[in-house]
N, C-alpha and C. Protein backbone atom coordinates (compact mmCIF):
# COMPACT_ATOMS: atom_id res chain seq x y z
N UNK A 1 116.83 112.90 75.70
CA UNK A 1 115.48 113.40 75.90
C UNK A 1 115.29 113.61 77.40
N UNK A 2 114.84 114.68 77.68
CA UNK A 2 114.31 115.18 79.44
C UNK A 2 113.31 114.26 80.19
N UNK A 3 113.33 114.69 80.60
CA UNK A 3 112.16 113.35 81.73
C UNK A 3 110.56 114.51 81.48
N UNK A 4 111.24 115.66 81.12
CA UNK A 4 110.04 116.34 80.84
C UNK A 4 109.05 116.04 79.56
N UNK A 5 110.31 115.84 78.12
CA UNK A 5 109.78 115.72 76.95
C UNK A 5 109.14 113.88 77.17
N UNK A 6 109.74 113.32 77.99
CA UNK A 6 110.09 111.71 77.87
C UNK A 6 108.00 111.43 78.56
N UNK A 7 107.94 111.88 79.80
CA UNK A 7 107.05 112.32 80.23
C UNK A 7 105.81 112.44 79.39
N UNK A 8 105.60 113.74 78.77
CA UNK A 8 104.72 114.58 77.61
C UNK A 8 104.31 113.41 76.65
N UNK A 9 105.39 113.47 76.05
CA UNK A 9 104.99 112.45 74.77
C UNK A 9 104.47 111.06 74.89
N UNK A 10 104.60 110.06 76.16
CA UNK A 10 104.28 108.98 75.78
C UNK A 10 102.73 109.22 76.70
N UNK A 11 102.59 110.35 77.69
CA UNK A 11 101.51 110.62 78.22
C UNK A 11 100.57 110.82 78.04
N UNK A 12 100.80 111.47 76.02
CA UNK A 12 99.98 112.58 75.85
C UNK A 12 99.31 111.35 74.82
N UNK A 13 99.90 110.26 74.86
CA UNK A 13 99.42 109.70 73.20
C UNK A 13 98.28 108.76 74.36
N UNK A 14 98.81 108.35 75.31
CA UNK A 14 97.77 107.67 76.74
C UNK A 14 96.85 108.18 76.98
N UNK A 15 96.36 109.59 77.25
CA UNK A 15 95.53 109.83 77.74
C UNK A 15 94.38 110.15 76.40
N UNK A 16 95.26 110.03 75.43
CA UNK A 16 93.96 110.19 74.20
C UNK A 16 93.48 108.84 74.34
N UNK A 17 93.54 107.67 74.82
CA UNK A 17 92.61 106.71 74.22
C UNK A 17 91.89 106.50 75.54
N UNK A 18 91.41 105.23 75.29
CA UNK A 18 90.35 104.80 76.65
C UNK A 18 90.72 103.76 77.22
N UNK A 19 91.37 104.06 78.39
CA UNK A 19 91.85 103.25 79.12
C UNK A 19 91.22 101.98 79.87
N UNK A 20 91.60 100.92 79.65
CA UNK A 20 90.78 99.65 80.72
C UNK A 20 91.06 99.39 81.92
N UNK A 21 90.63 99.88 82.80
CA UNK A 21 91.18 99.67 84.28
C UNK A 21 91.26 98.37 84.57
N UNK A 22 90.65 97.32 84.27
CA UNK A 22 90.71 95.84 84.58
C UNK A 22 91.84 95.58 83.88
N UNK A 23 92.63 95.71 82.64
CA UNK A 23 93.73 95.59 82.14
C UNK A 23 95.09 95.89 82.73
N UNK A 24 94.68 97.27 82.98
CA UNK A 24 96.07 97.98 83.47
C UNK A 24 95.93 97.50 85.19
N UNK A 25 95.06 97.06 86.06
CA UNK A 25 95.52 96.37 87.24
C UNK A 25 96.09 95.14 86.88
N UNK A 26 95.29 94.59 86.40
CA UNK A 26 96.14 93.04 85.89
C UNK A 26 97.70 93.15 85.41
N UNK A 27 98.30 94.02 84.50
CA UNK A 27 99.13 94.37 83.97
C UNK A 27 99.86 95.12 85.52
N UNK A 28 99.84 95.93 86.34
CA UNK A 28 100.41 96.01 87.37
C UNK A 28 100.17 95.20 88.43
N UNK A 29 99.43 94.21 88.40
CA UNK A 29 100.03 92.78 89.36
C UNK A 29 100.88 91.73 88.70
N UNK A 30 101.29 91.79 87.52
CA UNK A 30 101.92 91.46 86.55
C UNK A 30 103.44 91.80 86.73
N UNK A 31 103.78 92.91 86.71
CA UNK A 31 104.54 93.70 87.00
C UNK A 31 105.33 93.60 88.45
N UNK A 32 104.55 93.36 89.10
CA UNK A 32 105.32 93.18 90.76
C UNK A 32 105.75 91.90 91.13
N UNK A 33 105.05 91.15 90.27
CA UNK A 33 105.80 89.66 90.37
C UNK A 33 106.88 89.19 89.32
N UNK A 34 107.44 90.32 88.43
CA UNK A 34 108.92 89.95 88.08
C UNK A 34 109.63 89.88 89.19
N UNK A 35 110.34 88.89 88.60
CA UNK A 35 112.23 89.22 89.44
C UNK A 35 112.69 90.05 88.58
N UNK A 36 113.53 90.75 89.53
CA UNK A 36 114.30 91.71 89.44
C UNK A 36 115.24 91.98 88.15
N UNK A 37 115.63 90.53 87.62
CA UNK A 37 116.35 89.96 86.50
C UNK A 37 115.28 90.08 85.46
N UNK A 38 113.87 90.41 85.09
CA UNK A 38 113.07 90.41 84.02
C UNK A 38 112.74 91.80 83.80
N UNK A 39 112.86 92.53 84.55
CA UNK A 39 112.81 93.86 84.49
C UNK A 39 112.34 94.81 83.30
N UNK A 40 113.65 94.13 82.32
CA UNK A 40 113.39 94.49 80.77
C UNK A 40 111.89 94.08 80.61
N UNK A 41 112.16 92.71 80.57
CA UNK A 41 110.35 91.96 80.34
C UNK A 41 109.38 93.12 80.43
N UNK A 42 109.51 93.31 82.02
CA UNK A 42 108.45 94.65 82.09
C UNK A 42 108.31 95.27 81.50
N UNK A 43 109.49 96.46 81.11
CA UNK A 43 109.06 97.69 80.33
C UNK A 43 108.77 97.46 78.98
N UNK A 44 108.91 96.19 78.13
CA UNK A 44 108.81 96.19 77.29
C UNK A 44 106.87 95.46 76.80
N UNK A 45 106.57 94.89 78.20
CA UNK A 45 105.38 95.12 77.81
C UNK A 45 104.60 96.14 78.49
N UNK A 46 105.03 96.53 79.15
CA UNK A 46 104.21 98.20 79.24
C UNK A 46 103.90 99.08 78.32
N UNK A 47 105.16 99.65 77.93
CA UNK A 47 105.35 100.06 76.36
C UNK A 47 104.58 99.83 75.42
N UNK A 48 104.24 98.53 75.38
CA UNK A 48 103.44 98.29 74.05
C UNK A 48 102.26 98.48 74.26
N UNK A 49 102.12 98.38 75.75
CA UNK A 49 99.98 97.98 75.98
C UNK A 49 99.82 99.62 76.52
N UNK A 50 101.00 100.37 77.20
CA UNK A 50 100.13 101.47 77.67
C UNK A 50 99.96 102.51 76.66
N UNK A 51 100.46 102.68 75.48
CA UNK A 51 100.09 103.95 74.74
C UNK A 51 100.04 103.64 73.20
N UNK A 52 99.21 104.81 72.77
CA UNK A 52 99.03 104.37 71.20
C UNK A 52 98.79 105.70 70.92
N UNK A 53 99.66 106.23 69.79
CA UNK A 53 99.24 107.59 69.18
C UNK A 53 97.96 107.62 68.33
N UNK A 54 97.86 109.25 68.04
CA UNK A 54 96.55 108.98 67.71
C UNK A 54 96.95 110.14 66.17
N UNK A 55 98.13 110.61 66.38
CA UNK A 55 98.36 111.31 64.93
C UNK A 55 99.88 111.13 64.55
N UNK A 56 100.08 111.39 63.46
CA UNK A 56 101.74 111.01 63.15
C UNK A 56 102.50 111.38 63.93
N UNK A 57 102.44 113.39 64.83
CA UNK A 57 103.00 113.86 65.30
C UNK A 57 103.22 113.18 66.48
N UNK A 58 102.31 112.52 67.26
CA UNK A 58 101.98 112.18 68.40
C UNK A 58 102.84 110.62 68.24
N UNK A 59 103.07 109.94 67.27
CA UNK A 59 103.75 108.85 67.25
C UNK A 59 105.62 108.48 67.12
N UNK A 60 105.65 109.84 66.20
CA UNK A 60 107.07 110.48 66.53
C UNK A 60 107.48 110.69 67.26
N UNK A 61 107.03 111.60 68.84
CA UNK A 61 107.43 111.51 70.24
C UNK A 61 107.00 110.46 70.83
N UNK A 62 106.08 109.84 70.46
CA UNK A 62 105.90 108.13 70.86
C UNK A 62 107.28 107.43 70.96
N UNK A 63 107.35 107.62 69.56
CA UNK A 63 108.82 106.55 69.41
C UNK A 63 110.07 106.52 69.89
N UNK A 64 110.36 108.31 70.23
CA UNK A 64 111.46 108.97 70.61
C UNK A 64 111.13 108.77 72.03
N UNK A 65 110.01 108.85 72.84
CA UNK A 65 110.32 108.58 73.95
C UNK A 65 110.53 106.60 74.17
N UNK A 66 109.50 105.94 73.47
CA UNK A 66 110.02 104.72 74.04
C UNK A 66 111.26 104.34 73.50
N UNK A 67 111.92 105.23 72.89
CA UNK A 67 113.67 104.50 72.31
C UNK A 67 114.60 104.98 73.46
N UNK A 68 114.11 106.36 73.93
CA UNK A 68 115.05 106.49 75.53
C UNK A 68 114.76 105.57 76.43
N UNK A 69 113.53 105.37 76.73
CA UNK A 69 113.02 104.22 78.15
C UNK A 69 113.86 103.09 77.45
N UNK A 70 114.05 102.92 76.35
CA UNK A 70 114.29 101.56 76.33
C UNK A 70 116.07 101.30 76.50
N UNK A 71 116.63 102.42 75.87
CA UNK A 71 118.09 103.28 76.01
C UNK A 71 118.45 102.32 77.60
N UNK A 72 117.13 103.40 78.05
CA UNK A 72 117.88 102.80 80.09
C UNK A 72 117.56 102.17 80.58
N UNK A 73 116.22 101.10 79.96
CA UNK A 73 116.20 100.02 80.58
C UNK A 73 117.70 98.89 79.93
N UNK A 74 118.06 98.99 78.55
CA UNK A 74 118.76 98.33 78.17
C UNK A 74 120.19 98.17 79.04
N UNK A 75 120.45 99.22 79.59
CA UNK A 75 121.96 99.71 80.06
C UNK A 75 121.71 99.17 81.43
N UNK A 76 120.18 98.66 82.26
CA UNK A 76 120.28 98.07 82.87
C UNK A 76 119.47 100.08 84.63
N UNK A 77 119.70 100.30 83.68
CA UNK A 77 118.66 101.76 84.37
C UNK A 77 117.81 101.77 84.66
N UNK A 78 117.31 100.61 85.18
CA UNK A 78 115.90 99.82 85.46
C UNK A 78 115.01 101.45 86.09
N UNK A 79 115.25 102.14 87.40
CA UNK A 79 114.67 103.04 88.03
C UNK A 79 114.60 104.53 87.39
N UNK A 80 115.50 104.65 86.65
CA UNK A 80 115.28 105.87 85.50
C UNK A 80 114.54 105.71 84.57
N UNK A 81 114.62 104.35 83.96
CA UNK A 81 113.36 104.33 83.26
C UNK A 81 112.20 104.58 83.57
N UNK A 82 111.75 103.92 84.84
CA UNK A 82 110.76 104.07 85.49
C UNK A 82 110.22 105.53 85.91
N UNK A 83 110.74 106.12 86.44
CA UNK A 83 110.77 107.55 86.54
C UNK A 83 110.47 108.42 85.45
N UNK A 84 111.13 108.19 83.93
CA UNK A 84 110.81 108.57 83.11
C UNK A 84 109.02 108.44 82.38
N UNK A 85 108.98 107.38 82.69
CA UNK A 85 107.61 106.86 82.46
C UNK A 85 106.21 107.71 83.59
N UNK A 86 107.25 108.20 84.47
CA UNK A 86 106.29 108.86 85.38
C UNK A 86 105.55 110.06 84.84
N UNK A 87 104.98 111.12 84.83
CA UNK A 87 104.48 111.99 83.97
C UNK A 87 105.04 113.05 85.38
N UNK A 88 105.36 114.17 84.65
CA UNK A 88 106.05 115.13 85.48
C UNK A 88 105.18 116.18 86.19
N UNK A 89 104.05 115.99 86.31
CA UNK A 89 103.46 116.71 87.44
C UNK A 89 102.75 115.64 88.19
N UNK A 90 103.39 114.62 88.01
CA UNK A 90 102.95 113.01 89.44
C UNK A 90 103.50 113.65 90.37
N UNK A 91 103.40 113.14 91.45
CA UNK A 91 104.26 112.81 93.11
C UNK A 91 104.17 111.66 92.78
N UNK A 92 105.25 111.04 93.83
CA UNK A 92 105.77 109.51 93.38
C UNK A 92 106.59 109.28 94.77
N UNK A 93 106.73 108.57 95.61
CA UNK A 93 107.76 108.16 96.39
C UNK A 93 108.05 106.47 96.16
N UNK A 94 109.12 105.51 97.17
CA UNK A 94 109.24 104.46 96.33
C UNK A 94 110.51 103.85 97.54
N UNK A 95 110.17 102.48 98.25
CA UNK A 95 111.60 102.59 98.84
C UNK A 95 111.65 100.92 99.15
N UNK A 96 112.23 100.81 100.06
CA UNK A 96 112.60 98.78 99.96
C UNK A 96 112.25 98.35 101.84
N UNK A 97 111.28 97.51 101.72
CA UNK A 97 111.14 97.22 103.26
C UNK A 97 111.90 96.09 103.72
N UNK A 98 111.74 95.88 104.92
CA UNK A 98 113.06 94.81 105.79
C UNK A 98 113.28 93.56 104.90
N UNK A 99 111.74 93.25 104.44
CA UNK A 99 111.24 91.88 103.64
C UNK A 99 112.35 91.60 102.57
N UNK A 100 112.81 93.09 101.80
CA UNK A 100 113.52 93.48 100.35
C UNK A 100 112.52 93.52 99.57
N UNK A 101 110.96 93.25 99.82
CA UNK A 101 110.38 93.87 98.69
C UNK A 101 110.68 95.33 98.92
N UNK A 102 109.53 95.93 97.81
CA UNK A 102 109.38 97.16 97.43
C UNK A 102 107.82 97.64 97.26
N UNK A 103 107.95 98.80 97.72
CA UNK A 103 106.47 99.73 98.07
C UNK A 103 106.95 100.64 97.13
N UNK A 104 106.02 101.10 96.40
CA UNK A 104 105.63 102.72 95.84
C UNK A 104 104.41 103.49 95.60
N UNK A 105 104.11 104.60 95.33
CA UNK A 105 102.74 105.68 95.22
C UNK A 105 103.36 106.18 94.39
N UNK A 106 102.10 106.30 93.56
CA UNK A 106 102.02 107.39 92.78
C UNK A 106 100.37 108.85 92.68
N UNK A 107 100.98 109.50 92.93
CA UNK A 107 99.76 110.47 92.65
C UNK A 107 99.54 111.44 91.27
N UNK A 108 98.85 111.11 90.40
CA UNK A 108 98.81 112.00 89.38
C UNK A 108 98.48 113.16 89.77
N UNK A 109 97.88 114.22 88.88
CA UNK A 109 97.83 115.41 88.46
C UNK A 109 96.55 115.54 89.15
N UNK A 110 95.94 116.29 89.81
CA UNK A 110 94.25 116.44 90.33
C UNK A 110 94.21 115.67 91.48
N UNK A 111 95.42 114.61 91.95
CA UNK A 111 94.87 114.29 93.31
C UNK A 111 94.56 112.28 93.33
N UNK A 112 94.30 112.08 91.85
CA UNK A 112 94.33 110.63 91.64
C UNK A 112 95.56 109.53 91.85
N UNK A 113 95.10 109.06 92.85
CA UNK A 113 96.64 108.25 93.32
C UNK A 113 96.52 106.66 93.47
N UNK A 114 97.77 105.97 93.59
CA UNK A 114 97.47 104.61 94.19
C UNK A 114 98.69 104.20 94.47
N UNK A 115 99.07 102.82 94.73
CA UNK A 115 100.15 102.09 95.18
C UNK A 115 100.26 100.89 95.14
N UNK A 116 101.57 100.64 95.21
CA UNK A 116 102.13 99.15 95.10
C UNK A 116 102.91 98.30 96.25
N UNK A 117 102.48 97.23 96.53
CA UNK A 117 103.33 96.85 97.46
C UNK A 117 103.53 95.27 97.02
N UNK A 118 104.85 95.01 97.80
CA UNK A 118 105.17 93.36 97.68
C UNK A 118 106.41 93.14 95.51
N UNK A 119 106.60 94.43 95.43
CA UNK A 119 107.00 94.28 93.98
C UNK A 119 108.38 93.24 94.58
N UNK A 120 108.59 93.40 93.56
CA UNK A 120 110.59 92.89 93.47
C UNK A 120 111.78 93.72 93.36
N UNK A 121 111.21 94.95 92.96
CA UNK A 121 112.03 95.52 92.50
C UNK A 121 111.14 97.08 92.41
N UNK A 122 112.27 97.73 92.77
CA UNK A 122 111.45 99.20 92.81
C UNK A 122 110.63 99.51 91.70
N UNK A 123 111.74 99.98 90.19
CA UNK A 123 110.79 99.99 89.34
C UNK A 123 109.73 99.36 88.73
N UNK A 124 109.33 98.54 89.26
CA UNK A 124 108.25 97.66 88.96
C UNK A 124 107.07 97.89 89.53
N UNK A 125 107.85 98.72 91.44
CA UNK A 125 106.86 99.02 92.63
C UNK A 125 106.36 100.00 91.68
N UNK A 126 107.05 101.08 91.07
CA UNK A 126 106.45 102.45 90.76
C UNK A 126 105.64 102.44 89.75
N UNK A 127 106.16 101.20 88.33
CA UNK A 127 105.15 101.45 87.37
C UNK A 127 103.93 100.84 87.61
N UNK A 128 104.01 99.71 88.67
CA UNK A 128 102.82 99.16 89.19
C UNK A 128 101.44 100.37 89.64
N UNK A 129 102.50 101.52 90.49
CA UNK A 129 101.61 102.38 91.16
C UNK A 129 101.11 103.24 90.31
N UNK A 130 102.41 103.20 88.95
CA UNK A 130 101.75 104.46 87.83
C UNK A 130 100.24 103.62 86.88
N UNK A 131 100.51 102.40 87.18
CA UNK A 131 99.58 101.91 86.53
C UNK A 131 97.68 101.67 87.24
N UNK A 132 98.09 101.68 88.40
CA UNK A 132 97.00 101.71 89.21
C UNK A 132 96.31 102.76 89.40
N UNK A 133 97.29 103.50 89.17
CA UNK A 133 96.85 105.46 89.36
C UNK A 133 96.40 105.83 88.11
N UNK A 134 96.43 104.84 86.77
CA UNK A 134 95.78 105.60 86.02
C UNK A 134 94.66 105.08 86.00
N UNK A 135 94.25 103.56 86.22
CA UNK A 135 92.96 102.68 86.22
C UNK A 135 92.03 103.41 87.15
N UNK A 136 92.29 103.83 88.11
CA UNK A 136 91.60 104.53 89.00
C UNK A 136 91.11 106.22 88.70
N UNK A 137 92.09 106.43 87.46
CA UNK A 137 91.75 107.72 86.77
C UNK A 137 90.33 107.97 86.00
N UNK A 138 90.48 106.49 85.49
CA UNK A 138 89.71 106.57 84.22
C UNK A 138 88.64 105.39 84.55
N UNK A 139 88.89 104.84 85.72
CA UNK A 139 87.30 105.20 86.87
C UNK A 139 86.54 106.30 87.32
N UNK A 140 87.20 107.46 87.59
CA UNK A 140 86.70 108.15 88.39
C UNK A 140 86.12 109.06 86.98
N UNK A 141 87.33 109.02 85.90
CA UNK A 141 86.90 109.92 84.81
C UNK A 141 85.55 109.38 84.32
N UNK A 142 85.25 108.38 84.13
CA UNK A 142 84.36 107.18 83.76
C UNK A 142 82.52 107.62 84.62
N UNK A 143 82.89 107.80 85.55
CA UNK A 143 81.77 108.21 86.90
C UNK A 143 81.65 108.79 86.68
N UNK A 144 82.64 110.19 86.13
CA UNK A 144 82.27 111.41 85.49
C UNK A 144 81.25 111.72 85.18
N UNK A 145 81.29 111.31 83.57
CA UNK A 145 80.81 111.10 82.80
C UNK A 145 79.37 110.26 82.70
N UNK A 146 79.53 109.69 83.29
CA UNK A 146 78.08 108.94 83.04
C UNK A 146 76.95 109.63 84.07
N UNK A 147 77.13 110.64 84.93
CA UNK A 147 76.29 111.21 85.40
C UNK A 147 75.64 112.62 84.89
């Protein structure tokens, strides 16, 4: 599966529901305090808490994408997974400071961004940042709306 289809499908079943920003920060400070060695841990509760289809079709590429993420987290692909999980019109950068932690950003689609610092491990920096970047989405989407 492409990082494009991998992307789409677990994105598309996310952005249908209603996201809790107090959840998904908690869940990416969660995230930055694995070691490096729990990694799996991570994606496997990401996976479960960040998306939920909302029609059969939508649960079928559900499944097909979290059976690849899980493909490369298993093989130990900790940062491809991660990447995969990114949605393909993000910006994303991601790198390791003197400390050996790890910093990352992510910017969604429209300009909504955030970041991670102090992770353990890169992919953790990034899904941290993908996770902050969406809480802050569905704040701002949230403000929207209520005006």
């Amino acid at each position: 599966m492409s990082h494009e289809q991998t992307g789409s499908a677990w994105f598309a079943g996310f952005a249908g529901g209603q996201p809790d920003p107090e959840r998904l920060s908690a869940l990416a400070r969660w995230c930055e305090q694995l070691a490096p060695t729990e990694q799996r841990k991570g994606f496997e509760r990401v996976l479960l808490e960040i998306a939920s289809p909302h029609t059969e079709e939508e649960g079928g590429r559900l499944n097909a994408a979290f059976d690849w993420i899980g493909v490369l987290a298993d093989s130990g692909a900790f940062e491809s997974a991660a990447v995969a999980l990114i949605p393909r019109d993000a910006i994303f950068t991601g790198g390791r400071l003197k400390d050996g932690s790890f910093v990352a950003q992510v910017i969604l689609d429209g300009g909504v961004g955030a970041h991670s610092r102090e992770a353990q491990s890169l992919a953790m920096a990034w899904i941290a940042a993908l996770l902050r970047a969406f809480a802050r989405q569905a704040v701002e989407t949230g403000a929207l709306t209520a005006h």
